[in-house]
C-alpha atoms as a PDB file:
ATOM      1  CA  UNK A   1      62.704 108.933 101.890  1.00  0.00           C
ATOM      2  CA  UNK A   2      61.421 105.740 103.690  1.00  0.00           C
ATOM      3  CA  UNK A   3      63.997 103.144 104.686  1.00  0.00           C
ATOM      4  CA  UNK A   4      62.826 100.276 102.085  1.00  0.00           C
ATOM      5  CA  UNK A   5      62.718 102.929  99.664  1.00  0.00           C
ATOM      6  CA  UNK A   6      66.213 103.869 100.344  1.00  0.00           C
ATOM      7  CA  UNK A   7      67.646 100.632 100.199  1.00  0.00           C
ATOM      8  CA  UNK A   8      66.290  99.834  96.661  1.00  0.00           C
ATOM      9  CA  UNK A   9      67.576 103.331  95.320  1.00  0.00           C
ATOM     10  CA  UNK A  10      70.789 102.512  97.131  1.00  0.00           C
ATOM     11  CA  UNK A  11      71.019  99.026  95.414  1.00  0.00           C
ATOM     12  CA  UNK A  12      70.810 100.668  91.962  1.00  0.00           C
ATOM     13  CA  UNK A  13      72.607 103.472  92.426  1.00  0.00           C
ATOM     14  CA  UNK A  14      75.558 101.322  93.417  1.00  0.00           C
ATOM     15  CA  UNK A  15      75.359  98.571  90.475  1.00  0.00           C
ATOM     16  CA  UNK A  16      74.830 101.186  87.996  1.00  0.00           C
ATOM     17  CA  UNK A  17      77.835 103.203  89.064  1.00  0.00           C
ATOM     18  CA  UNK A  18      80.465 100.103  89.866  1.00  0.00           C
ATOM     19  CA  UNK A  19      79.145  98.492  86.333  1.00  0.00           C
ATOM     20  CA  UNK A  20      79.230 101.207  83.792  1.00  0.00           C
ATOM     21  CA  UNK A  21      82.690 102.393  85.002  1.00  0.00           C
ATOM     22  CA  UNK A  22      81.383 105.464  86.855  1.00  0.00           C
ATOM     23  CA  UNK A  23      79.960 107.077  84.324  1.00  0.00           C
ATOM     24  CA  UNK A  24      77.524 109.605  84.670  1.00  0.00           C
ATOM     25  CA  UNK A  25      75.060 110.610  81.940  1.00  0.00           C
ATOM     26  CA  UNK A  26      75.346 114.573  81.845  1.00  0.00           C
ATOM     27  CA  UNK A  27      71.321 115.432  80.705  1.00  0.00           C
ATOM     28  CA  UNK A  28      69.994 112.769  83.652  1.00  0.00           C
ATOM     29  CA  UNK A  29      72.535 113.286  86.675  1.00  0.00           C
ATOM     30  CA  UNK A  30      75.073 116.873  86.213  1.00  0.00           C
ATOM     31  CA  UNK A  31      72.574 119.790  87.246  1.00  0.00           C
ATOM     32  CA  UNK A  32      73.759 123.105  86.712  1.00  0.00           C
ATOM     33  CA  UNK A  33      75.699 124.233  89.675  1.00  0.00           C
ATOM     34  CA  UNK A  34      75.496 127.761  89.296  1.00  0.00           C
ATOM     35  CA  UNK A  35      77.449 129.792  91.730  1.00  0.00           C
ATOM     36  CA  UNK A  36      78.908 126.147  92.820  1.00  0.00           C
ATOM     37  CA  UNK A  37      80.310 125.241  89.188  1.00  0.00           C
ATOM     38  CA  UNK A  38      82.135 129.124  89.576  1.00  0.00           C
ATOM     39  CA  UNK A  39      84.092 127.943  92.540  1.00  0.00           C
ATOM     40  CA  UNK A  40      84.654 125.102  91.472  1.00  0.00           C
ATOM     41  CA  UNK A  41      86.577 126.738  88.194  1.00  0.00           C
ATOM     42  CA  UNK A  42      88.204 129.136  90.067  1.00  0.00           C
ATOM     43  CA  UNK A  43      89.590 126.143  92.553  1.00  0.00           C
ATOM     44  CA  UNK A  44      91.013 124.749  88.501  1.00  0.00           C
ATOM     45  CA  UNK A  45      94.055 126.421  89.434  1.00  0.00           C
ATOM     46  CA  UNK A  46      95.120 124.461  92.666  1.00  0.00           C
ATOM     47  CA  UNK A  47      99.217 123.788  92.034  1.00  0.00           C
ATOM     48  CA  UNK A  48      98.208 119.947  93.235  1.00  0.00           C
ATOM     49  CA  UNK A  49      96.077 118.732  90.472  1.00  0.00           C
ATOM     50  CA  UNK A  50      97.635 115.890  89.621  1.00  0.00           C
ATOM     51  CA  UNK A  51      96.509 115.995  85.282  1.00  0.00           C
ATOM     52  CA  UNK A  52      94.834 112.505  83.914  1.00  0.00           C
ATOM     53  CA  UNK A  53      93.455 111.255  81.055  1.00  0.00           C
ATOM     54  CA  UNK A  54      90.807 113.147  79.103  1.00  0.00           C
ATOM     55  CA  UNK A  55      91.875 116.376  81.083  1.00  0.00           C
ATOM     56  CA  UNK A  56      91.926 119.564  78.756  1.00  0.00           C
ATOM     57  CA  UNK A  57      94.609 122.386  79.028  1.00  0.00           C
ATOM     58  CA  UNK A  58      94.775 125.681  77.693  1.00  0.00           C
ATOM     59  CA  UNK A  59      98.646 125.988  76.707  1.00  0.00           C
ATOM     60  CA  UNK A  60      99.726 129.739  75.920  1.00  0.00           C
ATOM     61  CA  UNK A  61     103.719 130.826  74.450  1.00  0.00           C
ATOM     62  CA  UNK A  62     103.954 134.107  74.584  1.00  0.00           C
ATOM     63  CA  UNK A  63     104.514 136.018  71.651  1.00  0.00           C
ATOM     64  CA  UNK A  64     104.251 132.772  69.734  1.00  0.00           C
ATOM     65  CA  UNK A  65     100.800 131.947  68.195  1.00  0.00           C
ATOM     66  CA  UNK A  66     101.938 128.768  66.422  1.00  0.00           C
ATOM     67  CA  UNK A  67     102.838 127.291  70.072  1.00  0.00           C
ATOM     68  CA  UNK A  68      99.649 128.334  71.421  1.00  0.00           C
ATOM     69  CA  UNK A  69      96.067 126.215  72.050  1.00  0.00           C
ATOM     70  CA  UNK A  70      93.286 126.786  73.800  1.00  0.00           C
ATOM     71  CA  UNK A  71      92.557 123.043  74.043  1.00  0.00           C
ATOM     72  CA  UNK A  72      94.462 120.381  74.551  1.00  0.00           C
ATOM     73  CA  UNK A  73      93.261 116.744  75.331  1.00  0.00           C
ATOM     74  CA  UNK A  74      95.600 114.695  77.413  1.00  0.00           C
ATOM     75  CA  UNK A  75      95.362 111.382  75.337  1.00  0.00           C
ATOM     76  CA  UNK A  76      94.733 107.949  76.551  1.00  0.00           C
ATOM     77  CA  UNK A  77      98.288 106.800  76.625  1.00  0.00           C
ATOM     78  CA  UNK A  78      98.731 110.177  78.748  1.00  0.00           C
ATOM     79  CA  UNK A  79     100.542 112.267  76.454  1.00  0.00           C
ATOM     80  CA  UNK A  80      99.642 115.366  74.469  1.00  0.00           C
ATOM     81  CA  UNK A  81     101.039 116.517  71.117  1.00  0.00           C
ATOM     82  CA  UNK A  82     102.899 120.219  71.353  1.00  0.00           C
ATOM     83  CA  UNK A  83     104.609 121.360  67.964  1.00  0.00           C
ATOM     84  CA  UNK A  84     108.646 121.115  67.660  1.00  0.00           C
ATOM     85  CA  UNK A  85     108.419 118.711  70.885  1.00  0.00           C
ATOM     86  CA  UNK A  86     106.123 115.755  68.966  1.00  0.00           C
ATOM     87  CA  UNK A  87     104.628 113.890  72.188  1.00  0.00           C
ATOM     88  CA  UNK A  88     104.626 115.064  75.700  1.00  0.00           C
ATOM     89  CA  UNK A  89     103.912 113.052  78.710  1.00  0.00           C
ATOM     90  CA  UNK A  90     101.546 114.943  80.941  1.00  0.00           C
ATOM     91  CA  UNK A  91      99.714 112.279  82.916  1.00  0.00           C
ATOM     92  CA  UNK A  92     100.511 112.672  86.449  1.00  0.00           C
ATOM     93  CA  UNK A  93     101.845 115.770  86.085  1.00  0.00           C
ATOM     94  CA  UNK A  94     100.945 119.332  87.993  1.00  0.00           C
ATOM     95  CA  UNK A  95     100.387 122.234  85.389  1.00  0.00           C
ATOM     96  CA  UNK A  96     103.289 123.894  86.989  1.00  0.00           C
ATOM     97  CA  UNK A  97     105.311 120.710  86.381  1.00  0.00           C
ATOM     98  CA  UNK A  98     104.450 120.071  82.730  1.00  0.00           C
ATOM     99  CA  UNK A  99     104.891 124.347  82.247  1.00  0.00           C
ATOM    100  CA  UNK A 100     108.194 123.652  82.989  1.00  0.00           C
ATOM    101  CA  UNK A 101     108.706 120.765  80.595  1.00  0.00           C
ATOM    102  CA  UNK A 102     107.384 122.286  77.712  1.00  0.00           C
ATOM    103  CA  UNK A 103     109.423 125.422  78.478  1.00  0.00           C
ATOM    104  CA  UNK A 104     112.493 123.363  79.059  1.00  0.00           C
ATOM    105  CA  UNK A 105     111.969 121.662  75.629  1.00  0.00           C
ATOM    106  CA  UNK A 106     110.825 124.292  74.193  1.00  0.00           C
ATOM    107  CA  UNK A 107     114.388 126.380  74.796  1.00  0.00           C
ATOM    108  CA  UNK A 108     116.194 124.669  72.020  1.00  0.00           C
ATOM    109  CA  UNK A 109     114.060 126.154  69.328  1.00  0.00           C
ATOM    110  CA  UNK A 110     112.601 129.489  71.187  1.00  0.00           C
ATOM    111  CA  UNK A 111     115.000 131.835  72.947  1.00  0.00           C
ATOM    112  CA  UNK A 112     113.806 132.005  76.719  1.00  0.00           C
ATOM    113  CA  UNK A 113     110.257 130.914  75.948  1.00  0.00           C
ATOM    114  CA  UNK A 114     107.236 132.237  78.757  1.00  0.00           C
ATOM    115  CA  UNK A 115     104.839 128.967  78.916  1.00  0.00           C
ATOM    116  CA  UNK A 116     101.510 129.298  80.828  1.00  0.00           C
ATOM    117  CA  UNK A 117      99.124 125.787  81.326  1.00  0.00           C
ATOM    118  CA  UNK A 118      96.072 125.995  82.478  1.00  0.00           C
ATOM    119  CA  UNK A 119      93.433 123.610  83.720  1.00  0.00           C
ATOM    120  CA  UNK A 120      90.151 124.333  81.288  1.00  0.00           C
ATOM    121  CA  UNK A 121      88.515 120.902  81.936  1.00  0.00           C
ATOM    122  CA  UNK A 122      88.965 118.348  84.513  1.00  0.00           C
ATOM    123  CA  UNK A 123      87.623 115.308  83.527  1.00  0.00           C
ATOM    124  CA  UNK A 124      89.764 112.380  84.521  1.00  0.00           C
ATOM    125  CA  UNK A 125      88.988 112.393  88.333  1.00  0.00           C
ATOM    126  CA  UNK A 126      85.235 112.898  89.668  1.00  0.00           C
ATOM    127  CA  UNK A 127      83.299 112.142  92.691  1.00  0.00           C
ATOM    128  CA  UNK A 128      79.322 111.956  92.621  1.00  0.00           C
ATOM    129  CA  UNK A 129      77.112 112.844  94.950  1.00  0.00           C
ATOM    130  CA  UNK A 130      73.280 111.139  95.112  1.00  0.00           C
ATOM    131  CA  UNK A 131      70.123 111.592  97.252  1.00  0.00           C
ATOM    132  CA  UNK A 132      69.141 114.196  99.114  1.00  0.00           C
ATOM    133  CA  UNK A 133      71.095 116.740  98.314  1.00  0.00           C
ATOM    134  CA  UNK A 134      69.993 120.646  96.495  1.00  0.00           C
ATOM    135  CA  UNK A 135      72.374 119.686  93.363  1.00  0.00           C
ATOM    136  CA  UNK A 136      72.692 116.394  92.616  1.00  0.00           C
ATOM    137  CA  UNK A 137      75.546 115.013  89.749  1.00  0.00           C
ATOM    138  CA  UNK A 138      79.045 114.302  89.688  1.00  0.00           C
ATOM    139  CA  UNK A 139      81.917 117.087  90.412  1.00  0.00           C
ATOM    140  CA  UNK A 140      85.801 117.460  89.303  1.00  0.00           C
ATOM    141  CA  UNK A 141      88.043 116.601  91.977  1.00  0.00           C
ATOM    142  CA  UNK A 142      90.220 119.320  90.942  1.00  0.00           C
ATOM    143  CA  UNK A 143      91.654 119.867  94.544  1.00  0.00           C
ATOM    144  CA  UNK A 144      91.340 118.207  98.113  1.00  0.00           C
ATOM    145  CA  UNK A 145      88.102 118.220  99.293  1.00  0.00           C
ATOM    146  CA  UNK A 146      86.512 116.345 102.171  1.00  0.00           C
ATOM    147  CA  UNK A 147      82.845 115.084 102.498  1.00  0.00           C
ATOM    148  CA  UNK A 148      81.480 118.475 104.234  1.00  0.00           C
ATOM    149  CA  UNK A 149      83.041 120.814 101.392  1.00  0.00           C
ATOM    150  CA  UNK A 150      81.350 118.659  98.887  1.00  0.00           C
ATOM    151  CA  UNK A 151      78.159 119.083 100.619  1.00  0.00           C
ATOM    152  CA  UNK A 152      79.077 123.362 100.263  1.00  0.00           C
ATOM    153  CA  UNK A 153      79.111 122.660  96.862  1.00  0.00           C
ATOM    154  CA  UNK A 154      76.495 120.621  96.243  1.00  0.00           C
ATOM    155  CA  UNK A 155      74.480 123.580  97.769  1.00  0.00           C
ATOM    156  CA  UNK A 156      73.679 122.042 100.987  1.00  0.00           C
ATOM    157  CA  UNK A 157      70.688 119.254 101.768  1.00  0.00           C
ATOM    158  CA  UNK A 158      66.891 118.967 100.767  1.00  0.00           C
ATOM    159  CA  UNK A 159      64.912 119.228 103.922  1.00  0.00           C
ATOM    160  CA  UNK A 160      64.173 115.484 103.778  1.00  0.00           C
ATOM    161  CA  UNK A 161      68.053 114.563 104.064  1.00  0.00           C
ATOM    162  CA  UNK A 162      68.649 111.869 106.415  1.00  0.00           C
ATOM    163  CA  UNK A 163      72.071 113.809 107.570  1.00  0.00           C
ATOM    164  CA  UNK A 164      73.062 110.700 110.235  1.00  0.00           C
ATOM    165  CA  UNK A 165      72.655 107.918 107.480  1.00  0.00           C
ATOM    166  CA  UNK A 166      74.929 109.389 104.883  1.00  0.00           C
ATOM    167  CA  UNK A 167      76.909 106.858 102.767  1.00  0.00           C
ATOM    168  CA  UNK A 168      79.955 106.721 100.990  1.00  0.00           C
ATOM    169  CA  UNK A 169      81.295 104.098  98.746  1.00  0.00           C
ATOM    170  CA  UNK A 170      84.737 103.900  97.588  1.00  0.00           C
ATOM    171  CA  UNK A 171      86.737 101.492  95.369  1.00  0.00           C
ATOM    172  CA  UNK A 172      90.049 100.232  96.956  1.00  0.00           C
ATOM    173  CA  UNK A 173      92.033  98.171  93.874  1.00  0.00           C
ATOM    174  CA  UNK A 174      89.152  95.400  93.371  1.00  0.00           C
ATOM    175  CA  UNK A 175      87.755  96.142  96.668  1.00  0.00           C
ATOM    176  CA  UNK A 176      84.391  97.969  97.587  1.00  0.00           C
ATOM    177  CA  UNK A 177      83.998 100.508 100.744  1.00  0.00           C
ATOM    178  CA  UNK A 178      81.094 101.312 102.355  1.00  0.00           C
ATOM    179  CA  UNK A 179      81.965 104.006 104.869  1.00  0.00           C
ATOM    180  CA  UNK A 180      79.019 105.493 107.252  1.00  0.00           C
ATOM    181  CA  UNK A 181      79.167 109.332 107.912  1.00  0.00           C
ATOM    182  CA  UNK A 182      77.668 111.469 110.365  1.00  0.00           C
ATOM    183  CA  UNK A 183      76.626 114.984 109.529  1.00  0.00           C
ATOM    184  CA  UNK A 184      75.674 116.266 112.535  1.00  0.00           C
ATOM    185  CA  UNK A 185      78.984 114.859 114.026  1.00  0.00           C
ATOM    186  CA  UNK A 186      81.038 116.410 112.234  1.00  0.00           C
ATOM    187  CA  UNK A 187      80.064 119.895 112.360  1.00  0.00           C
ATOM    188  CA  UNK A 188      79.686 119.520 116.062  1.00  0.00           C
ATOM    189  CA  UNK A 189      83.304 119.020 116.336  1.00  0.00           C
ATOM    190  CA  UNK A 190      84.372 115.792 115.577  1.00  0.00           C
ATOM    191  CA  UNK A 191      86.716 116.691 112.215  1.00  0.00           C
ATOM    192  CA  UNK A 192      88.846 113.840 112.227  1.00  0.00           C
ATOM    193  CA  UNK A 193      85.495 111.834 110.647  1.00  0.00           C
ATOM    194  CA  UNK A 194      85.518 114.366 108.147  1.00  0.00           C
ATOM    195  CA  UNK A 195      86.714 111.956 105.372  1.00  0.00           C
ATOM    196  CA  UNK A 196      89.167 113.386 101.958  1.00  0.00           C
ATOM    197  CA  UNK A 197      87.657 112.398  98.838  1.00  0.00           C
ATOM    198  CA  UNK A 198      89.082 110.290  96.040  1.00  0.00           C
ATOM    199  CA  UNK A 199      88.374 109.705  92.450  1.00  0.00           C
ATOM    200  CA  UNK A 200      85.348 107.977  91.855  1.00  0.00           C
ATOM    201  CA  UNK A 201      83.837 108.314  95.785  1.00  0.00           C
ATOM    202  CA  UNK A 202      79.775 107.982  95.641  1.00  0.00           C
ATOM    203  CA  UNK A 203      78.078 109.821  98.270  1.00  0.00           C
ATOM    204  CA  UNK A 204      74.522 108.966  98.688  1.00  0.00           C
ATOM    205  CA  UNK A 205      72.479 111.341 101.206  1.00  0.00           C
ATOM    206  CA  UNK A 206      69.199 109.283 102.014  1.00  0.00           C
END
């Protein structure tokens, strides 16, 4: 891609995502990410998700069907509705952590309940990646991941990738970062510019 071309794609790219709250239309940006997407719900059960809004859980009692959902959408105030218990704050919460909630609660009406929470849809935190990339589209941030494992799973570069020019912006509180990344110096060694992600990072391979 040719620098002036670049910079208008960039341009766009960045207003669209910073003005329409980071949302990214599934039919025009998520490809399918195959073998990626499988690792990436495997990874679902990483004990340091932090749950968020929109997040869904699969909530099993055992030996209680009435206590038992395959879906469960963490509301916008952050809470989820569980029979006997009313409302639940999970927001914030690991699976493990909110497991033991419910099973805590839970223990005045069930004798010894078993409570398993699952991860089935992570939805509240996302990263994107744009450009030159195989597999373009935003991802779940479902555990930590740094810039060069996100490249993994977006299946690696196009053979046009401009791997020295490699941009990432992030939102700090009301400010905008624009933070310049090397490829090639990174996998030669140099790992402390091997930046963590955080919800709503845009990488943009030119």
């Amino acid at each position: 891609m040719h620098k002036k071309q670049f910079a208008g794609y960039l341009t766009m790219t960045v207003l669209f995502f910073f003005t329409v709250s980071g949302v990214v239309s599934a039919g025009d940006q998520k490809a399918d990410t195959g073998k990626g997407k499988t690792e990436l719900e495997k990874a679902s059960t990483e004990k340091d998700y932090k749950i968020g809004i929109g997040d869904i859980l699969n909530i099993q009692t055992w030996k209680e069907e009435d206590l038992s959902f395959e879906a469960v959408r963490v509301r916008n105030d952050g809470k989820i509705t569980f029979p006997l218990l009313d409302d639940l704050p999970a927001e914030g919460f690991t699976t493990v952590e909110l497991k033991k909630t419910i099973q805590e609660r839970l223990s005045e009406f069930v004798e010894s309940p078993s409570v398993t929470v699952t991860l089935v849809s992570a939805v509240s935190q996302q990263y994107y990646i744009l450009g030159e990339v195989q597999e373009v589209g935003e991802y779940p941030l479902i555990k930590k991941l740094t810039v060069i494992q996100a490249f993994a799973l977006a299946r690696g570069f196009t053979e046009w990738a401009s791997k020295d020019n490699i941009i990432l912006y992030r939102r700090n509180g009301e400010e905008e970062i624009m933070i310049n990344i090397d490829y090639d110096d990174i996998v030669k060694g140099r790992l402390n510019k091997d930046i963590l992600l955080k919800a709503d990072d845009i990488i943009i391979v030119p």
